[in-house]
Protein backbone atom coordinates (compact mmCIF):
# COMPACT_ATOMS: atom_id res chain seq x y z
CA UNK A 1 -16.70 29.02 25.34
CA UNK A 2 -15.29 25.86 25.43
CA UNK A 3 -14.58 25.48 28.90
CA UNK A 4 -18.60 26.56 29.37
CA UNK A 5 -19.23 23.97 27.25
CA UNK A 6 -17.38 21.22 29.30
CA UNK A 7 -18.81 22.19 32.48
CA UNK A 8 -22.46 21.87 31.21
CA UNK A 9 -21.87 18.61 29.69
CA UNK A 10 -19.82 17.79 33.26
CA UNK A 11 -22.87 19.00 35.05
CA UNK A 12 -25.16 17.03 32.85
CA UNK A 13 -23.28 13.52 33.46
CA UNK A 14 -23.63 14.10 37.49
CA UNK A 15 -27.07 14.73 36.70
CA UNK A 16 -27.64 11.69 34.92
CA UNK A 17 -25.46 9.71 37.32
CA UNK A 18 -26.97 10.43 40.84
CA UNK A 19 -24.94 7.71 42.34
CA UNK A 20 -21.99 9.71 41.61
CA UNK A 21 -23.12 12.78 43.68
CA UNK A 22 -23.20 10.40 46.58
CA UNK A 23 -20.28 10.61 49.34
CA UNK A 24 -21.61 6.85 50.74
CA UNK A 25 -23.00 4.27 48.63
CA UNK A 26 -26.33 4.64 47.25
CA UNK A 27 -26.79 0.56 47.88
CA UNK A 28 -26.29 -0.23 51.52
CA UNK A 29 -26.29 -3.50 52.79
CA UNK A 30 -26.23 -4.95 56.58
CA UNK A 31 -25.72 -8.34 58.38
CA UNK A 32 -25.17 -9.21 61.53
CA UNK A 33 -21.77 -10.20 63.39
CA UNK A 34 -23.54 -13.54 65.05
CA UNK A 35 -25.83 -16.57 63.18
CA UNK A 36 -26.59 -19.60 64.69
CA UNK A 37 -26.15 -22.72 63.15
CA UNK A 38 -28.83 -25.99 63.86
CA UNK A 39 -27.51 -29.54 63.86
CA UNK A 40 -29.49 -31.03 61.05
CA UNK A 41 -27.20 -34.45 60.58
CA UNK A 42 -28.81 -37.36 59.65
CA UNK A 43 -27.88 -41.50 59.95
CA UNK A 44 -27.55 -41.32 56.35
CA UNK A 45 -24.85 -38.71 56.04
CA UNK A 46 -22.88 -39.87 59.33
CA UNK A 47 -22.63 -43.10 57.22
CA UNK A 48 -21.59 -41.44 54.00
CA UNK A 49 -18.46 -38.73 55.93
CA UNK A 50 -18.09 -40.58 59.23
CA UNK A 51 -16.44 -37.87 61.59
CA UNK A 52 -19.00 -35.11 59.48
CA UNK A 53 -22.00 -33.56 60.46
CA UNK A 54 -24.53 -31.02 58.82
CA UNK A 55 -24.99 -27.70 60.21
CA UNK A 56 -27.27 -25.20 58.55
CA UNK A 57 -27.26 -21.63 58.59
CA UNK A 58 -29.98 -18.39 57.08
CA UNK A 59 -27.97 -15.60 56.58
CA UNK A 60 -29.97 -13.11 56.52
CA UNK A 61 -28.49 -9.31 54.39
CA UNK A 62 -30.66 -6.64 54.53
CA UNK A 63 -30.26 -4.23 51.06
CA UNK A 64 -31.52 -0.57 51.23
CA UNK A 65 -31.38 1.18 47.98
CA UNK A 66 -31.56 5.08 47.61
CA UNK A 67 -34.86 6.00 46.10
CA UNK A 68 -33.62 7.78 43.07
CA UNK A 69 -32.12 4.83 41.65
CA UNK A 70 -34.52 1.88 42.59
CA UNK A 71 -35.41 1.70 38.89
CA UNK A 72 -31.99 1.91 38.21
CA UNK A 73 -30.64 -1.26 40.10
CA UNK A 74 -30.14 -3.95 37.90
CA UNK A 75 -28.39 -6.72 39.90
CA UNK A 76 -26.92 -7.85 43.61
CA UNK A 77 -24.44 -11.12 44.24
CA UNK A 78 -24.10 -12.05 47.73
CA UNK A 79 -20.71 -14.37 47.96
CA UNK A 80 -20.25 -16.50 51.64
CA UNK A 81 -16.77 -17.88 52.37
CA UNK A 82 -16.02 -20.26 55.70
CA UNK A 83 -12.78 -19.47 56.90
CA UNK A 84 -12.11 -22.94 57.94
CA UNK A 85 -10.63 -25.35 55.49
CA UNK A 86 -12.09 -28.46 56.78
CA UNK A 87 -15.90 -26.98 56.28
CA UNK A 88 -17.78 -27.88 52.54
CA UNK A 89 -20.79 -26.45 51.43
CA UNK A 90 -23.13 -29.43 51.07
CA UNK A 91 -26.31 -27.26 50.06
CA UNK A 92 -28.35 -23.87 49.38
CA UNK A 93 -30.96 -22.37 48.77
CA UNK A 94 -32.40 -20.62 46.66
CA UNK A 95 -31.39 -22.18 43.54
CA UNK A 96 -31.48 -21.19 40.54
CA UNK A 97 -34.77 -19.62 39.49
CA UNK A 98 -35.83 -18.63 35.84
CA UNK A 99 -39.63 -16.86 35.56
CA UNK A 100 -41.84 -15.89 33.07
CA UNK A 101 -43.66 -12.96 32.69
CA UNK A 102 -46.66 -14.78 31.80
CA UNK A 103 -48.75 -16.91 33.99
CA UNK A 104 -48.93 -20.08 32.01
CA UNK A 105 -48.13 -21.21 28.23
CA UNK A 106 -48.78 -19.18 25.27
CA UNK A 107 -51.85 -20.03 23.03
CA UNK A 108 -50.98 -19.72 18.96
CA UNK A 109 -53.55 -20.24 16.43
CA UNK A 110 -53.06 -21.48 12.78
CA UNK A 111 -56.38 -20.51 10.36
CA UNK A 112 -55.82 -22.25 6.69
CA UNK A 113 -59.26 -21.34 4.27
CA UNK A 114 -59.64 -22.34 0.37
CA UNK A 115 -62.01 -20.94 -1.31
CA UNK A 116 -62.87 -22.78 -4.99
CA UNK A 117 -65.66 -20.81 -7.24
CA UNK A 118 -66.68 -21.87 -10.94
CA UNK A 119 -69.19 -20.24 -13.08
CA UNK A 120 -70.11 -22.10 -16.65
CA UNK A 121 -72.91 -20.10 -18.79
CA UNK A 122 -74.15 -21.19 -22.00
CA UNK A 123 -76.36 -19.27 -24.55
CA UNK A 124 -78.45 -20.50 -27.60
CA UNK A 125 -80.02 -18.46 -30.41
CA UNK A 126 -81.70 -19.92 -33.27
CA UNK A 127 -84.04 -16.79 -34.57
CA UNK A 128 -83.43 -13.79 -33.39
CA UNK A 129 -86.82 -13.90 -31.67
CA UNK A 130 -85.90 -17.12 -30.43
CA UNK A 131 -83.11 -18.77 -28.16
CA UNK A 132 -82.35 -20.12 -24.55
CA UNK A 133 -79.60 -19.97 -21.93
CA UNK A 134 -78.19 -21.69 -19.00
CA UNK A 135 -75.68 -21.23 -16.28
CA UNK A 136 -74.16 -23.65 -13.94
CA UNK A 137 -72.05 -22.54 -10.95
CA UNK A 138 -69.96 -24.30 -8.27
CA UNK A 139 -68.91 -23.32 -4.85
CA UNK A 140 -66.26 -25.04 -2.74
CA UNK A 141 -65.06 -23.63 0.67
CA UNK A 142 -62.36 -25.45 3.36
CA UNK A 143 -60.87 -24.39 6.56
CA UNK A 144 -58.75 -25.99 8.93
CA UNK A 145 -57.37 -24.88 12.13
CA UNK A 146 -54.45 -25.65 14.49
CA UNK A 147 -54.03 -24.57 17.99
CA UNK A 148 -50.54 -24.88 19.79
CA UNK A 149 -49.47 -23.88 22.85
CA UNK A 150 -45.96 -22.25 23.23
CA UNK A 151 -43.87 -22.23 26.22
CA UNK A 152 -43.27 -18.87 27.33
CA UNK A 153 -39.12 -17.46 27.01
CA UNK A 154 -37.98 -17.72 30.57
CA UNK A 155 -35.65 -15.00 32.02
CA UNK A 156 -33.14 -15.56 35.07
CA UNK A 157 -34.56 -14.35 38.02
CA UNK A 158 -31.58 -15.84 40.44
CA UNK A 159 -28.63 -18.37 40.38
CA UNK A 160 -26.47 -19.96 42.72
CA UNK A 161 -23.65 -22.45 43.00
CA UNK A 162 -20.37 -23.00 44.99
CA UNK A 163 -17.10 -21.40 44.79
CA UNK A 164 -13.30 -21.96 45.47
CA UNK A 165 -14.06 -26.11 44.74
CA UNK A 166 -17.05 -26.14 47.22
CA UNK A 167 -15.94 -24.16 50.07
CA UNK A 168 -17.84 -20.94 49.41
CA UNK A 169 -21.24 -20.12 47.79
CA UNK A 170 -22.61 -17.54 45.85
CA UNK A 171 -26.05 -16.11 44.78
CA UNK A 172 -26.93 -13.20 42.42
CA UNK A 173 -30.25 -12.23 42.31
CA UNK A 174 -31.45 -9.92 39.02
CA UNK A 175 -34.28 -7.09 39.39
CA UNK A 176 -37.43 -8.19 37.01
CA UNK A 177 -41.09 -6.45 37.19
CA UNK A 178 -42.07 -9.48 39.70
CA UNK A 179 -39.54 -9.38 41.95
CA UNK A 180 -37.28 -6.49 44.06
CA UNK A 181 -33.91 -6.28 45.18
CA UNK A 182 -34.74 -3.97 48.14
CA UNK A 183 -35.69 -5.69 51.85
CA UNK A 184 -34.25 -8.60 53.60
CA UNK A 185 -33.24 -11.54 51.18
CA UNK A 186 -32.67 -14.97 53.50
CA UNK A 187 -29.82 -17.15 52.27
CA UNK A 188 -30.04 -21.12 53.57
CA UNK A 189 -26.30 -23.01 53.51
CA UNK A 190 -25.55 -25.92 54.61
CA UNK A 191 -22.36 -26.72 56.07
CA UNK A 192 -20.60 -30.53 56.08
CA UNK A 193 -18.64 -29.19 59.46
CA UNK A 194 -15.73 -31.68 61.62
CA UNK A 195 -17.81 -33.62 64.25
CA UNK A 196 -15.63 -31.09 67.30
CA UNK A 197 -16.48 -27.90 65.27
CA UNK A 198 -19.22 -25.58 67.23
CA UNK A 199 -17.74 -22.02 66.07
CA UNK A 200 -16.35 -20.64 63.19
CA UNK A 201 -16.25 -17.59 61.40
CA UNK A 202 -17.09 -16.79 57.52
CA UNK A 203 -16.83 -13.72 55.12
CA UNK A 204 -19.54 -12.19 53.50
CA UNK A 205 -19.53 -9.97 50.33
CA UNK A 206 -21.94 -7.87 48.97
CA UNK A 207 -21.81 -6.37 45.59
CA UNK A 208 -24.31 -4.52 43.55
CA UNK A 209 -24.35 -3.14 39.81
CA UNK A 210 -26.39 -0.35 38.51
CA UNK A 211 -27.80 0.84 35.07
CA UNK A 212 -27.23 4.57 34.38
CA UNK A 213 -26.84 6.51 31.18
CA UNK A 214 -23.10 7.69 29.92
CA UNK A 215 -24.76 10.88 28.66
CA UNK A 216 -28.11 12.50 29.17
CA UNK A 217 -30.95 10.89 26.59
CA UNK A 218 -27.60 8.57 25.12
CA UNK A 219 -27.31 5.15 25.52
CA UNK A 220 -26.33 3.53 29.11
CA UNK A 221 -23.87 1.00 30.85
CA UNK A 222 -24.00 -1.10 34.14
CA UNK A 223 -21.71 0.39 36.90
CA UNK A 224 -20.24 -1.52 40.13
CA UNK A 225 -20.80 -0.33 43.75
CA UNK A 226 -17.76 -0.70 45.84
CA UNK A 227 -17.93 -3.85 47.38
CA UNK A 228 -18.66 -4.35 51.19
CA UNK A 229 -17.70 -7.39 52.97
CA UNK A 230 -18.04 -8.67 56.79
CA UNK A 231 -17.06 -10.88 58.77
CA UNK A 232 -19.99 -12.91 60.69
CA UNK A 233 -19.27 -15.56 63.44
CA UNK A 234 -21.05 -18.88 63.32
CA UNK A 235 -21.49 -21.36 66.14
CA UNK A 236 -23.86 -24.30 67.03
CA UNK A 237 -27.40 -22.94 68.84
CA UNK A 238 -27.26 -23.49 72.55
CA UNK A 239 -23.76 -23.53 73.22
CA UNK A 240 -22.70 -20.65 75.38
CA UNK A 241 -19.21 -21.51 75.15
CA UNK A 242 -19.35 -20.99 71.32
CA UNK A 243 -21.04 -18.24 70.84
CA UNK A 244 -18.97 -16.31 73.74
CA UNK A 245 -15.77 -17.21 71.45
CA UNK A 246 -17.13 -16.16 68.02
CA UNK A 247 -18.48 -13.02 69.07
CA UNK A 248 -15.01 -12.43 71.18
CA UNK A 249 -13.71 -12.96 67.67
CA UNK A 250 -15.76 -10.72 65.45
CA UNK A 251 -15.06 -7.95 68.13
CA UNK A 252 -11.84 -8.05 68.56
CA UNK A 253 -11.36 -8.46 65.01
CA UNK A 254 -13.18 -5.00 64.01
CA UNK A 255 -11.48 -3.26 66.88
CA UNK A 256 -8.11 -4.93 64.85
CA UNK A 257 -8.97 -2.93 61.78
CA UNK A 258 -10.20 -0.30 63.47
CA UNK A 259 -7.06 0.21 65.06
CA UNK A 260 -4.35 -0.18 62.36
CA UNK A 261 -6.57 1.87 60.08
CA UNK A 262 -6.15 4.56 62.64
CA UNK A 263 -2.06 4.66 63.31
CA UNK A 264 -1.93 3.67 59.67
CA UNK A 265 0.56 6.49 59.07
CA UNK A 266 2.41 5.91 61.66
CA UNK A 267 2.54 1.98 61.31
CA UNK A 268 4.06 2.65 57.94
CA UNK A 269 6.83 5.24 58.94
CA UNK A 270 7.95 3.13 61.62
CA UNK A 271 8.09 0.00 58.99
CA UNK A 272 10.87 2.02 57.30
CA UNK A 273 13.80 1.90 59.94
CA UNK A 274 16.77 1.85 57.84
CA UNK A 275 18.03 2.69 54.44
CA UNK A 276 17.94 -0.80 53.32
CA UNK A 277 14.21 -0.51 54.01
CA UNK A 278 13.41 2.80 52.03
CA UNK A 279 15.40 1.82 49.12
CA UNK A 280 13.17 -1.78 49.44
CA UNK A 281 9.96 0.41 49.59
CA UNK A 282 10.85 2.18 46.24
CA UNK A 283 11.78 -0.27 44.17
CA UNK A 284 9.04 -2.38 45.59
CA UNK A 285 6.34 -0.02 46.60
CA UNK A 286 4.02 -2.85 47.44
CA UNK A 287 6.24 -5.03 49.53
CA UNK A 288 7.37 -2.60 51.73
CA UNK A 289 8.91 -5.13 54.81
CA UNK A 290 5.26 -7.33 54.47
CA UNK A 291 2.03 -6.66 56.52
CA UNK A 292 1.84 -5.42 59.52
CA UNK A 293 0.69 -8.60 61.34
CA UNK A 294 3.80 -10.14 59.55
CA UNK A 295 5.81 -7.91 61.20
CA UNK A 296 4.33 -8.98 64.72
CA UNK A 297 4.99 -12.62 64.25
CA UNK A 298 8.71 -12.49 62.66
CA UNK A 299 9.52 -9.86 65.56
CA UNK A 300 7.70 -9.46 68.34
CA UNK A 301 10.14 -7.99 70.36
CA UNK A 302 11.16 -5.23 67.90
CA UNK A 303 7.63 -4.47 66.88
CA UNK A 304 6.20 -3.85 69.94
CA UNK A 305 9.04 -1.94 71.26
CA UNK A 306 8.80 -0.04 67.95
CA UNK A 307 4.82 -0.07 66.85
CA UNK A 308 2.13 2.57 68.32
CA UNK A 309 1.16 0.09 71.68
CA UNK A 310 -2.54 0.60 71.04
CA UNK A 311 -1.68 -1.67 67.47
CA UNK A 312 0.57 -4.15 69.64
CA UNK A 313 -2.24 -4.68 72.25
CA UNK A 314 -5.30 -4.46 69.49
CA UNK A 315 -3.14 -7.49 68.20
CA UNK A 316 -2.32 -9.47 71.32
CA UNK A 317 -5.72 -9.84 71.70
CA UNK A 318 -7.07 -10.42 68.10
CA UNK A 319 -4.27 -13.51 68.63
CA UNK A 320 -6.37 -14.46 72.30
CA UNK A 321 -9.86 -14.19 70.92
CA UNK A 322 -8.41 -16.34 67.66
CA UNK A 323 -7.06 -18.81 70.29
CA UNK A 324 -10.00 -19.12 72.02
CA UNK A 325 -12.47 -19.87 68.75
CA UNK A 326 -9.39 -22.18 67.02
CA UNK A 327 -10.82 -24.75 70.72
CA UNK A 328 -13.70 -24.75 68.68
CA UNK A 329 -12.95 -25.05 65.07
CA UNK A 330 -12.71 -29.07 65.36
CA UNK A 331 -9.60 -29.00 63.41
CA UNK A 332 -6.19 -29.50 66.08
CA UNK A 333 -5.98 -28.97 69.59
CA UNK A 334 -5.21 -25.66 71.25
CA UNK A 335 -1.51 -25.29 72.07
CA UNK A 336 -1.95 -23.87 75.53
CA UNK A 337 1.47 -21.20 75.27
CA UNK A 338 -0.37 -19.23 72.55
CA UNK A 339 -2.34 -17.98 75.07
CA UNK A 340 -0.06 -17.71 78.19
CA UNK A 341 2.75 -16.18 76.41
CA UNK A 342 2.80 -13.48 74.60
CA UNK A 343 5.38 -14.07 72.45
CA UNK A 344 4.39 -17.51 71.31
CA UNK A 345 1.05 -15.66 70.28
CA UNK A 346 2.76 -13.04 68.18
CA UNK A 347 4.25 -16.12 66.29
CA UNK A 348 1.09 -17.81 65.70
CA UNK A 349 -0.64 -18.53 62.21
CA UNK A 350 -3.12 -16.01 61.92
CA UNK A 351 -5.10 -18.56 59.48
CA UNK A 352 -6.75 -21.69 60.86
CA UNK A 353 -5.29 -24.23 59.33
């Protein structure tokens, strides 16, 4: 009976969670691998950060929600990270927004009345055949009344601001009766970029929360949707050059993860070569000999004689197409042997520094 018991009440919570009868995510989101950037410097900024100028960017994420829990989606942040040190985030858009349900102010009316009534009679008999009487009465009535108007309660609609000291932005949008989270939503940054710099690329995350009830007819709770996050290239409209390297990049890049995701197995019983190594893996499960791409750059020679070769050539050229975009990052000169020789490119910083 018990065990009955449980699996109606299991059955019930899956029924009142939909989102959890979903093998994908019941929020998708999309972006593309490639956005253009327009030079928008002005004399007044080159004179404020000489060697500085302004590019700006619309990101553009399209959100599609699963129709059985429109209603239920509550909230969506959108977080955008440059990979390159040297860039700032000088501006967005939008900012942040607060609405009203109401169209304009609220009207209040305050209604005061007195009312003041007196009533004086008098009666005089002097036979009882004859007499007189009088009355006097007095009626007094006042009103005032005051009219205000009230400034409706505002409730956030959006907010945005920078992260990580000004070198990322974020925006989270909230669902109201005006507004949807569903469609294309058009993020504006502006980037304070090194006067070399025409490609880069940036990380974009896309998180969602929705409301659902714990138990059927009981009270409910806001639940995360496993985060997604890309990587888009950037690079100054117009030049060829540019946008040929960041979308080398981004390629590359995917097929990198693609890849070790792939001979991930494998990668990982090939890490562990010697009994020093296991005994390192179990005390320190999460350390087990570093990354992978750590493993590339401290041996090259040993990890590609001992790594799957579609992971050592997925890498090689991850390490070219880097090469190629660091020409136009703005921030050092390419050294030309991280290119030509294969070794010196398996020692390379991954990270642009």
């Amino acid at each position: 009976m018990v065990r009955i018991i449980r699996q109606f009440v299991a059955i019930g919570f899956l029924a009142a969670s939909p989102a959890l009868l979903w093998a994908g995510s019941p929020v998708q989101f999309d972006i593309g691998y490639l956005t253009p950037a327009q030079d928008i410097t002005t004399p007044e900024f080159q004179r404020q950060r000489p060697g500085y100028r302004l590019m700006k960017l619309d990101v553009m994420i399209s959100t599609m929600v699963d129709s059985r829990i429109s209603k239920d989606l509550t909230e969506t942040t959108f977080l955008i990270e440059p990979h390159n040190p040297s860039i700032q985030i000088e501006d967005f858009s939008p900012q942040t927004t607060l609405q009203s349900p109401y169209a304009g102010n609220i009207s209040q009316e305050k209604r005061v009345e007195y009312n003041v009534d007196g009533k004086l009679t008098a009666n005089q008999t002097i036979t009882p055949n004859l007499g007189g009487g009088g009355s006097l009465g007095i009626s007094r009535k006042q009103s005032s009344v005051e009219k205000v108007d009230v400034i409706p309660e505002m409730k956030l609609v959006s907010a945005s601001g920078t992260i990580h000291r000004g070198r990322g932005v974020y925006f989270r949008f909230n669902r109201t009766p005006q507004t949807s989270l569903e469609g294309t939503t058009v993020l504006g940054v502006i980037l304070a970029v090194p006067d070399g710099w025409t490609a880069d690329t940036m990380t974009v995350r896309c998180r969602a929360k929705v409301r659902q009830p714990i138990v059927p007819g009981g009270p409910s709770k806001e639940n995360a949707i496993p985060e997604s996050h890309y990587t888009v290239a950037m690079y100054v409209a117009g030049d060829r050059y540019a946008a040929d390297a960041a979308s080398r990049y981004v390629r590359e890049e995917a097929h990198w993860q693609e890849v070790r995701q792939k001979y991930g197995d494998e990668i990982q019983r090939r890490r562990i070569d010697s009994p020093l190594d296991y005994l390192t893996s179990i005390v320190h499960p999460s350390q087990r000999n570093g990354s992978v791409e750590q493993w590339l750059r401290t041996s090259p020679e040993k990890a590609s004689r001992e790594l799957p070769p579609p992971v050592v050539d997925a890498y090689y050229r991850l390490q070219e197409a880097r090469a190629h975009l660091d020409r136009c990052s703005g921030v050092r000169a390419l050294n030309k042997a991280r290119v030509t020789d294969e070794s010196a490119i398996a020692n390379s910083a991954v990270s642009v520094n």
